[in-house]
Protein backbone atom coordinates (compact mmCIF):
# COMPACT_ATOMS: atom_id res chain seq x y z
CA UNK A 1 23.34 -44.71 21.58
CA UNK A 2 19.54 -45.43 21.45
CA UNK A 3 17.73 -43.86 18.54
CA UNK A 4 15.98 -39.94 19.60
CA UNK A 5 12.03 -41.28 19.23
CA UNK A 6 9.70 -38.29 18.48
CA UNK A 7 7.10 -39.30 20.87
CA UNK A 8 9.46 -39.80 23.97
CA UNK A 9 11.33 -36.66 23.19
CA UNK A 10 7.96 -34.21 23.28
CA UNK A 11 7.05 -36.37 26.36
CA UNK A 12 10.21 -35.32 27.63
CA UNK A 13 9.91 -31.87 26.54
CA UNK A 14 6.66 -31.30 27.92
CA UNK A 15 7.36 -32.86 31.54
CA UNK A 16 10.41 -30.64 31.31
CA UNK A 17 8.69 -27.36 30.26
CA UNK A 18 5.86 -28.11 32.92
CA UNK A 19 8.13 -28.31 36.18
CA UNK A 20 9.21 -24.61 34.59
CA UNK A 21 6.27 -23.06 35.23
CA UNK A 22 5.64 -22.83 31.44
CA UNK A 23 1.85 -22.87 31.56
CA UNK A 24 1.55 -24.33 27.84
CA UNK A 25 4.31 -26.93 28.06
CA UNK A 26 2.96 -29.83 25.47
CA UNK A 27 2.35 -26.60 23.03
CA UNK A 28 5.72 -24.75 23.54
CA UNK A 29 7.54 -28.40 22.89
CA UNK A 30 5.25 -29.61 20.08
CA UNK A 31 6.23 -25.56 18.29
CA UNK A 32 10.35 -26.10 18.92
CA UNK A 33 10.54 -29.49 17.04
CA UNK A 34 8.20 -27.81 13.99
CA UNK A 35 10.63 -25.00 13.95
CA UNK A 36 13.63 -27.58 14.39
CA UNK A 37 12.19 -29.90 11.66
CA UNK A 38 10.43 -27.06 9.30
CA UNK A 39 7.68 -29.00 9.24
CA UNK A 40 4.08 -28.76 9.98
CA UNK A 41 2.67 -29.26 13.26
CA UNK A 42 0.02 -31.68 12.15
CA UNK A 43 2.70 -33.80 10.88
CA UNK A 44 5.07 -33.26 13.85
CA UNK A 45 1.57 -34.74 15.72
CA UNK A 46 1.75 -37.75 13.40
CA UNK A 47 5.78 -38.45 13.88
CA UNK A 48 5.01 -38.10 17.98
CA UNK A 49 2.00 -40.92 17.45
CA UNK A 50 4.13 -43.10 15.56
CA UNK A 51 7.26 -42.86 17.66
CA UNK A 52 9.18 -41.74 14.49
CA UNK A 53 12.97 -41.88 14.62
CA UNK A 54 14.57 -38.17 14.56
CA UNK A 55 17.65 -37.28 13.30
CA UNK A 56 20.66 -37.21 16.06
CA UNK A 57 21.31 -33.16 15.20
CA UNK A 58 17.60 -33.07 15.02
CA UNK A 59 17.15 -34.11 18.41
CA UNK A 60 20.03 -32.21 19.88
CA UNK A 61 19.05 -28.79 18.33
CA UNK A 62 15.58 -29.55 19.76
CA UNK A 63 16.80 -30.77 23.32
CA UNK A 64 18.72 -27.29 22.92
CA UNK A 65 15.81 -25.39 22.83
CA UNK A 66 14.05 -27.14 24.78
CA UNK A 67 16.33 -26.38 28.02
CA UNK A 68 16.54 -22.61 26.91
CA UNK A 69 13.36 -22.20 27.01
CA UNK A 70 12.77 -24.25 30.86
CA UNK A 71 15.10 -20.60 31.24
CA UNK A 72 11.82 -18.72 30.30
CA UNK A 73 13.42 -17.73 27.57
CA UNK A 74 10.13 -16.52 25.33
CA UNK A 75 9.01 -18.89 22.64
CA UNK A 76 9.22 -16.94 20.17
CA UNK A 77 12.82 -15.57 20.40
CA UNK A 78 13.49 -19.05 20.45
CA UNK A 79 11.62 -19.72 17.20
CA UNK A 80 12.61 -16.45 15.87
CA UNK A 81 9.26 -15.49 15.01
CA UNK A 82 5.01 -14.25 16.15
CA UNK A 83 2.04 -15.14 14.81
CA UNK A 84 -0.21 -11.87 14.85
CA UNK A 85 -3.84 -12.22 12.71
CA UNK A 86 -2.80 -13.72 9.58
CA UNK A 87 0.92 -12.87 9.66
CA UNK A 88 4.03 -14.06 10.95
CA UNK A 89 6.68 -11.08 12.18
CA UNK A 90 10.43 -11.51 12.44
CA UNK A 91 10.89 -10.98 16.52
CA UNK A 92 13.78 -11.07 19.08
CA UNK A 93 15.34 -9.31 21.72
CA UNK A 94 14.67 -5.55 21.54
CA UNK A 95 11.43 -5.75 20.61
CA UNK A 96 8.03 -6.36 22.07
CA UNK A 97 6.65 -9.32 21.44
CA UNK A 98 2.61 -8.50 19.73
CA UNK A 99 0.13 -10.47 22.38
CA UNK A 100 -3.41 -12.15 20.87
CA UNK A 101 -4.95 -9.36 23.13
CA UNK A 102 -3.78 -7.15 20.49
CA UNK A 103 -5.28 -8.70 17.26
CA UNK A 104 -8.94 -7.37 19.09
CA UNK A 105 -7.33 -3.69 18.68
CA UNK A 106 -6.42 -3.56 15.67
CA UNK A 107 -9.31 -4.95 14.40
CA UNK A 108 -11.54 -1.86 15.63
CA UNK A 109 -8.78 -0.04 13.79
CA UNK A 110 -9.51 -2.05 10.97
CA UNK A 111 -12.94 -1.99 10.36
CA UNK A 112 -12.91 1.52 10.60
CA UNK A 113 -10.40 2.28 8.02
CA UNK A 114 -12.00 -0.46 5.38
CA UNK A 115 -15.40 1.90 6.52
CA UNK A 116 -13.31 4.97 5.59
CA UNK A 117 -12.27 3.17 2.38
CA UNK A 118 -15.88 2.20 1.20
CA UNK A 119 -17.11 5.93 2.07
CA UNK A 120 -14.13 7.38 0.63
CA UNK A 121 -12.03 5.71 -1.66
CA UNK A 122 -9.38 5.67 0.88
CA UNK A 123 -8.31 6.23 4.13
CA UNK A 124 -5.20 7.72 5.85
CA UNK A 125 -4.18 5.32 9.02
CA UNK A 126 -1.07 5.93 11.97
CA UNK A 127 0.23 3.38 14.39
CA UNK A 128 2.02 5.27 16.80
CA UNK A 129 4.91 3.43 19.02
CA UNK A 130 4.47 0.15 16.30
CA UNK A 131 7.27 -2.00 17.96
CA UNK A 132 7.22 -4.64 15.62
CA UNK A 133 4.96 -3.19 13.13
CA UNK A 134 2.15 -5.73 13.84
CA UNK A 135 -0.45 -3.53 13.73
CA UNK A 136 0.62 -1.34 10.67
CA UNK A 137 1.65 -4.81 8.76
CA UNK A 138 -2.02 -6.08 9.69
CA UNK A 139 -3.90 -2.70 8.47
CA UNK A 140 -1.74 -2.82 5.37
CA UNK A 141 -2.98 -6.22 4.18
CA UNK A 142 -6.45 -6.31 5.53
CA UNK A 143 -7.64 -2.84 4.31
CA UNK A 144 -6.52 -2.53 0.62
CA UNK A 145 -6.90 1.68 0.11
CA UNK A 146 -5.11 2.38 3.51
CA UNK A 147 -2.03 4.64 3.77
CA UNK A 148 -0.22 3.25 6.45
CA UNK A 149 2.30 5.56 8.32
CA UNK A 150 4.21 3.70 11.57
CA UNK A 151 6.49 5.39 14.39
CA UNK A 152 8.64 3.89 16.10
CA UNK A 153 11.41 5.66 18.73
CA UNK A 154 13.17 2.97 20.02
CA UNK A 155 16.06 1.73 17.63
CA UNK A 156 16.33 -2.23 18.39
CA UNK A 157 12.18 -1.70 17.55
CA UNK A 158 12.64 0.29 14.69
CA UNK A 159 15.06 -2.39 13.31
CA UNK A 160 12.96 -5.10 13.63
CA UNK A 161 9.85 -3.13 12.11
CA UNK A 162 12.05 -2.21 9.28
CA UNK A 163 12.58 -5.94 8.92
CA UNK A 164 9.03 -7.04 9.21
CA UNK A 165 7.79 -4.06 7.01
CA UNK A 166 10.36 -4.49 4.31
CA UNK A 167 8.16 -4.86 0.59
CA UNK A 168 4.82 -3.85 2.50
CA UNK A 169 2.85 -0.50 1.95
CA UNK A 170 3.54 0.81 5.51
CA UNK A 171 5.60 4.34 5.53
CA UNK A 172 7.97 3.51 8.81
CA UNK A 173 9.58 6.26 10.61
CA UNK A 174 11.48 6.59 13.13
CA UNK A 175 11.01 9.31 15.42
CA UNK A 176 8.73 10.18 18.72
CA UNK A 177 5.62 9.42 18.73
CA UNK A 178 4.53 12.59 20.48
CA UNK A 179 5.76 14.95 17.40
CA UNK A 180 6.36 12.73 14.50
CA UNK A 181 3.99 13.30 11.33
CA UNK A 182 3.14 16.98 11.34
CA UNK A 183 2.33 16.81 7.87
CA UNK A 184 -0.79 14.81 8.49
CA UNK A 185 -2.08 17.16 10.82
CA UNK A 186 -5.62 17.20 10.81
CA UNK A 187 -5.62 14.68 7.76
CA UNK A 188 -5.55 11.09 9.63
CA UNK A 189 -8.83 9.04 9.65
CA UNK A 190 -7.55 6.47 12.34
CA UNK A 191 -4.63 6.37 14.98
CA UNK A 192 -4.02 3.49 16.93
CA UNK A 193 -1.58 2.62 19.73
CA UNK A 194 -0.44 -0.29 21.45
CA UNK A 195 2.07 2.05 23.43
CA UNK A 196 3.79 1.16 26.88
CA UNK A 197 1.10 1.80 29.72
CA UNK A 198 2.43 -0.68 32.60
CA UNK A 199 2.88 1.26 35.96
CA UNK A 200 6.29 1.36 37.64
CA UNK A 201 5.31 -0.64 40.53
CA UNK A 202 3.41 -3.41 38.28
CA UNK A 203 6.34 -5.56 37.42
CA UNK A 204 4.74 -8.27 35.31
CA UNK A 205 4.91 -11.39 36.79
CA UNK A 206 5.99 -13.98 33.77
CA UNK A 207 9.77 -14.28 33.36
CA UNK A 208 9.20 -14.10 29.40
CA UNK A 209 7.56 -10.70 29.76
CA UNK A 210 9.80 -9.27 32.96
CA UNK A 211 12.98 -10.56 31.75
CA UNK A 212 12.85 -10.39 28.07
CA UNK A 213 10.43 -7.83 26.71
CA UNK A 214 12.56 -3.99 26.43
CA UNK A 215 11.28 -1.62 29.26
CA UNK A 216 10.77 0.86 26.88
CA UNK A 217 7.92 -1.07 25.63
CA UNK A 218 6.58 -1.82 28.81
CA UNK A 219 6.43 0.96 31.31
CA UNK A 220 4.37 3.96 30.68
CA UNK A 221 5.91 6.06 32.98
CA UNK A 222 4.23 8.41 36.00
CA UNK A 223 2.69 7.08 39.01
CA UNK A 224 -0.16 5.21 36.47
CA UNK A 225 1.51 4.27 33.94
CA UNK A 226 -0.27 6.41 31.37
CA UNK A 227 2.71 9.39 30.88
CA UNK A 228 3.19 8.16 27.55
CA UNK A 229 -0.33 7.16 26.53
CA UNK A 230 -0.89 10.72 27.25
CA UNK A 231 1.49 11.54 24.93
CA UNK A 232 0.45 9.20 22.06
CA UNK A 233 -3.57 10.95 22.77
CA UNK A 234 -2.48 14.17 22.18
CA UNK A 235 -0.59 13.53 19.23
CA UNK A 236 -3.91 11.49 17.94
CA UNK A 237 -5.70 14.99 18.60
CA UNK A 238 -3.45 16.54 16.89
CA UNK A 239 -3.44 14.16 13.31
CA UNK A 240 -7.27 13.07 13.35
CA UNK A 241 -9.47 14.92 11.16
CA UNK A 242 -12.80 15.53 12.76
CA UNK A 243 -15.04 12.19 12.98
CA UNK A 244 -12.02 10.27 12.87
CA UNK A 245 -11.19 7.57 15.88
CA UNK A 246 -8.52 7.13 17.90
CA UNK A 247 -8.16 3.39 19.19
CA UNK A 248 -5.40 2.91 22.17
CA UNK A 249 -4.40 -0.12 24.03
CA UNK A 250 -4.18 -0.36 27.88
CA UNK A 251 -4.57 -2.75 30.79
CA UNK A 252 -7.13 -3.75 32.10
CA UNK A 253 -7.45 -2.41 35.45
CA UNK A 254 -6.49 1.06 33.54
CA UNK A 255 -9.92 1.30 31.68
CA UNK A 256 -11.72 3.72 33.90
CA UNK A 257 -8.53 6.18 34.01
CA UNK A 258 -7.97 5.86 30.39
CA UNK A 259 -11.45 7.24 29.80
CA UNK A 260 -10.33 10.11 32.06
CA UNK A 261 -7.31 10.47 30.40
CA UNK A 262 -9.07 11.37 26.52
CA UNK A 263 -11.73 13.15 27.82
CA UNK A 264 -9.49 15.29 29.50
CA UNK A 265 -7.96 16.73 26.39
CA UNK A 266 -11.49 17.93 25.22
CA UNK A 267 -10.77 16.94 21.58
CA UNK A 268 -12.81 13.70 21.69
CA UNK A 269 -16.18 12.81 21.96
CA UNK A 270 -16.64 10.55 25.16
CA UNK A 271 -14.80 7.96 25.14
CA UNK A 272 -16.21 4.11 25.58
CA UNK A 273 -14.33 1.08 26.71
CA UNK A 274 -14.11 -1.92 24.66
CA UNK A 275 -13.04 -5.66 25.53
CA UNK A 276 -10.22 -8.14 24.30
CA UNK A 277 -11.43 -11.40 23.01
CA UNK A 278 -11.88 -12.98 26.55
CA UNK A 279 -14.10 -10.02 27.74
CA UNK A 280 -11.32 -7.89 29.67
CA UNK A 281 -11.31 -4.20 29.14
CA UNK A 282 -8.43 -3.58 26.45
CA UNK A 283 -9.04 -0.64 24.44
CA UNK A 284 -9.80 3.09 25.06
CA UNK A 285 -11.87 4.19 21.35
CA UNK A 286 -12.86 7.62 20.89
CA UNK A 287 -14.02 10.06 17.90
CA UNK A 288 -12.11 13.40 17.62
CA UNK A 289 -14.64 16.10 17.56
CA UNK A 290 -14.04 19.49 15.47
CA UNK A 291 -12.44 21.33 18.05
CA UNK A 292 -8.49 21.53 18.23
CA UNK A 293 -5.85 21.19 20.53
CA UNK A 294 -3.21 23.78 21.14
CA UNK A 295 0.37 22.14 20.70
């Protein structure tokens, strides 16, 4: 049996992975054989230009993967884990894989707790409906001073957060996002949400996110979508202090209705819109003003 050669196998791969439909084929095959090897991808580069011989379980494992995911099968259950920011998080099935469109959220939610911190020594922070804890895990190690609290309904979720949030300053619980924390009423500085907002008939169209992410963590429920991101704003009424902000993720073709949707509660101050990294509306932001909402 010829040798497995590095360089024909990610050809291979990639040629494979392309007549999928997988949109970042050469990527996707060049991140299996890192993961299969536990090496670096710079040096997986180097063994591809040099034709390198692989080992024969090496190259099976890979070849493995490699057909799974022509299946669609998402990257990084394959892999086992998600880059988000700076960290990597422990994902799989159950859980929601975190998106780069997120990072740009919690990074409002970041700046303003590290401004909290500066002006106040410290600063009390919620992620409501956390899935994997990406966002809590992020504002834990970026913003020394935060209290981080994290909810999380959904038990496959809450597992994997509990695995991702294991030796990190982030309080996880496990109840509904709507009613969880009552003892911080009126005492949080920021909430932020990256909850499910997709409307029923808006089935996404890649297999990885259709077939693979939970529909819990999809599907916001209601004609719009936004059942359970009105949920998640009223409970943000509810823990904010006045002058604190309330940062929540939605599509975006769901910016003008999101607006709607906070001002509507007549806790905020008008809400803005602000944009993802490649300029799409992402994010509904909004102060809480000092009047309160009736539970």
């Amino acid at each position: 049996m010829p040798e497995a050669r590095a360089g024909a196998l990610l050809r291979e791969a990639t040629a494979t992975l392309a007549a999928a439909g997988v949109a970042s084929a050469r990527t996707d095959a060049e991140l299996l054989l890192v993961h299969v090897l536990g090496a670096e991808r710079g040096e997986v580069r180097r063994l591809a230009v040099l034709d390198a011989g692989l080992p024969d379980d090496a190259a099976a494992a890979f070849c493995e993967l490699v057909a799974r995911r022509a299946t669609r099968e998402p990257l990084q259950h394959l892999t086992g884990t998600a880059p988000f920011r700076h960290l990597e998080l422990a994902v799989g099935p159950g859980v929601f894989v975190p998106r780069p469109e997120t990072e740009a959220v919690a990074q409002v939610a970041i700046d303003e707790a590290a401004r909290v911190v500066t002006e106040r020594g410290g600063a009390v922070v919620v992620d409501l409906c956390t899935g994997s804890a990406a966002i809590a895990l992020a504002l834990a190690s970026e913003v020394p001073g935060a209290q981080v609290h994290a909810v999380e309904l959904d038990a496959a979720a809450h597992a994997w957060a509990a695995r991702n949030a294991e030796g990190a300053a982030v309080r996880l619980v496990r109840g509904d996002a709507r009613t969880a924390l009552r003892e911080l009423d009126g005492t949080v500085d920021v909430v932020v949400s990256n909850p499910p907002y997709v409307p029923p008939d808006a089935v996404p169209r890649d297999p990885e996110v259709a077939q693979h992410d939970p529909a819990v963590a999809l599907y916001g429920l209601g004609p719009d979508g936004l059942e359970v991101p009105r949920g998640v704003t009223a409970a943000a009424a509810r823990l904010l202090r006045p002058g604190g902000l309330y940062v929540m993720e939605h599509a975006e073709v769901q910016d003008a209705a999101a607006r709607a949707m906070v001002d509507a509660t007549g806790a905020f101050e008008p809400a803005a819109t602000q944009d993802d990294l490649t300029g799409r509306p992402r994010m509904v932001v909004a102060r809480r003003t000092t009047a309160r909402v009736e539970d």
